[in-house]
Protein backbone atom coordinates (compact mmCIF):
# COMPACT_ATOMS: atom_id res chain seq x y z
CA UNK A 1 0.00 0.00 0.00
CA UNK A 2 1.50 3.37 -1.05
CA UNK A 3 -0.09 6.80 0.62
CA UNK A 4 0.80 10.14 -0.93
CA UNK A 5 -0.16 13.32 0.91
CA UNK A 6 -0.95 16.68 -0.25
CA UNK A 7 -2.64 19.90 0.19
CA UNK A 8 0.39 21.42 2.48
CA UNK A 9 1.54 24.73 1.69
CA UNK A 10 1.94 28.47 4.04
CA UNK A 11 -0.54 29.60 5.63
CA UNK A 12 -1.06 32.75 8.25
CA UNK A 13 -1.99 32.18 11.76
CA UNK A 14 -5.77 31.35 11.78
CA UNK A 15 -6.11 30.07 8.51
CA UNK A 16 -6.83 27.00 7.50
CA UNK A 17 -5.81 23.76 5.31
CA UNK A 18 -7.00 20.53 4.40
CA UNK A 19 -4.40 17.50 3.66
CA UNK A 20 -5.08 14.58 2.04
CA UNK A 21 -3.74 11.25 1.66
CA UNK A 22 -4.61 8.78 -1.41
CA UNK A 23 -3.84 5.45 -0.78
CA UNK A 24 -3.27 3.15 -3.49
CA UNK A 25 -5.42 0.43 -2.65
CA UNK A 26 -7.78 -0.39 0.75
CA UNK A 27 -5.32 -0.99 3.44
CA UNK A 28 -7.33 -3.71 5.63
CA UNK A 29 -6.02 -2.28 8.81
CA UNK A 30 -7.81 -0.91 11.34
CA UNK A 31 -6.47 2.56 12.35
CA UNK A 32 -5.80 5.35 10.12
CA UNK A 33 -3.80 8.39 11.37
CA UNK A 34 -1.56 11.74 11.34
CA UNK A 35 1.41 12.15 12.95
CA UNK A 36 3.75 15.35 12.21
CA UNK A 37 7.27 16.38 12.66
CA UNK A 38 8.55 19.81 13.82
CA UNK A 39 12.16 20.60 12.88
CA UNK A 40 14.29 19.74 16.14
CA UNK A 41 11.49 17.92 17.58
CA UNK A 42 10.44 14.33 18.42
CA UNK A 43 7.57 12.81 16.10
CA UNK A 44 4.04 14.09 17.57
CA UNK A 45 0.93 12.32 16.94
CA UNK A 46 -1.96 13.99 15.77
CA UNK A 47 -4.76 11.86 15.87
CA UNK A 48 -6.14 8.25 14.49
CA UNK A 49 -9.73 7.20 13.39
CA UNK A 50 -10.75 3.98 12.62
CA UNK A 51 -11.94 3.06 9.08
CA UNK A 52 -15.67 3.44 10.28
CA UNK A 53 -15.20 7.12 10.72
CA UNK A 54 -14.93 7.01 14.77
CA UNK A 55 -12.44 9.00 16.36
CA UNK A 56 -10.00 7.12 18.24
CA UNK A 57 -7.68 10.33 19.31
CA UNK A 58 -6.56 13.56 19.01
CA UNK A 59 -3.43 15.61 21.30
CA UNK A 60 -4.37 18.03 23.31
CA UNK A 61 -3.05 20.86 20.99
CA UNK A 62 -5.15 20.02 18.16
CA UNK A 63 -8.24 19.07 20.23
CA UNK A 64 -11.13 21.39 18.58
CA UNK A 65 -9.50 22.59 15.76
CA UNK A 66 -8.28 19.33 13.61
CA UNK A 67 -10.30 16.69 12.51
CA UNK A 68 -9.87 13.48 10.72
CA UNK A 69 -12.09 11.97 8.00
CA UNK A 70 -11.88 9.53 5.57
CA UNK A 71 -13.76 8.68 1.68
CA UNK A 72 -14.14 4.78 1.79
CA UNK A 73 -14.91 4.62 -2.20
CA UNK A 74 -12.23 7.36 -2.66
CA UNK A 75 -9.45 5.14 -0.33
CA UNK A 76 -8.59 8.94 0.76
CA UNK A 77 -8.07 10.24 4.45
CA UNK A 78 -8.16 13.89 5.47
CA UNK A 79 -6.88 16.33 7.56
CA UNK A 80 -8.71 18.92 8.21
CA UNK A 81 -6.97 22.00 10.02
CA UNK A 82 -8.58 25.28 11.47
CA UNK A 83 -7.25 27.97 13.27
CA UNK A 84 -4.05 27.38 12.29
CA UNK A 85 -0.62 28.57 14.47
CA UNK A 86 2.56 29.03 14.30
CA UNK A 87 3.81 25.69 16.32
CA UNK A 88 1.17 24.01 14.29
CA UNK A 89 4.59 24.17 11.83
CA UNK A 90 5.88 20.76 10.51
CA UNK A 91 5.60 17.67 8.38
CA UNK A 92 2.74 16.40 8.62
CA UNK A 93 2.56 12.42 7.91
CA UNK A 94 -0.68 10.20 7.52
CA UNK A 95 -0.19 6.57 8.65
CA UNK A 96 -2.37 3.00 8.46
CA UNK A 97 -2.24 0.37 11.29
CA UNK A 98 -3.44 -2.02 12.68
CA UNK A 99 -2.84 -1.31 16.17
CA UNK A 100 -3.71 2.04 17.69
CA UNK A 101 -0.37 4.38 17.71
CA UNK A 102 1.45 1.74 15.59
CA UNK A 103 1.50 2.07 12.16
CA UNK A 104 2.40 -0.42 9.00
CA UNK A 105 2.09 2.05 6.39
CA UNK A 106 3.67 5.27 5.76
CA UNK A 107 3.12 8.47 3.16
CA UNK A 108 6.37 10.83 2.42
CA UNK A 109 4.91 13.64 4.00
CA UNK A 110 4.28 16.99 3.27
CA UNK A 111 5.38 20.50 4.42
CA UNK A 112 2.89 22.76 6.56
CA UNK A 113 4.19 26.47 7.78
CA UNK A 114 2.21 28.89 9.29
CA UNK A 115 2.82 32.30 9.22
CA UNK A 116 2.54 34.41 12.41
């Protein structure tokens, strides 16, 4: 299974973005997630779902202002990011798994910066 995100780019603070990440076939694992990388910084996870659609988590500094979706026919997940800030800044990553906060399958990530 190969994943390929988009949709990253610069932003200002409070804007917002939406990532996606096409997978090349339907991953039959259970957990689908976002995990992102700040330059100097240890890999942060963002948040998983499960391929039903139910939220399985989010970190505390996205709580309210990310969410995670996915298009079953479209073997697409999303990222959808409001209110965007500055430490919000990194690589964002989406991931497949079949255990929650481990992951089998791995996109090349792309670049998000927010402006302040």
């Amino acid at each position: 299974v190969q994943l390929v995100e988009s949709g990253g780019g610069l932003v200002q603070a409070g804007g917002s973005l939406r990532l996606s990440c096409a997978a090349s076939e339907r991953a039959f694992t259970t957990y689908l997630g976002w995990l992102r990388q700040a330059p100097g910084k240890v890999r942060e996870r963002v948040g998983d779902i499960t391929w039903s659609g139910s939220p399985v988590y989010y970190a505390d500094s996205v709580k309210g202002r990310f969410t995670i979706s996915r298009d079953i026919p479209k073997n697409t997940l999303y990222l959808q990011m409001n209110d965007l800030k500055p430490e919000d800044t990194a690589i964002y990553y989406c991931a497949l798994g079949h255990k929650v906060g481990q992951y089998d399958y791995w996109g090349q990530g792309t670049q998000v910066t927010v402006s302040s």
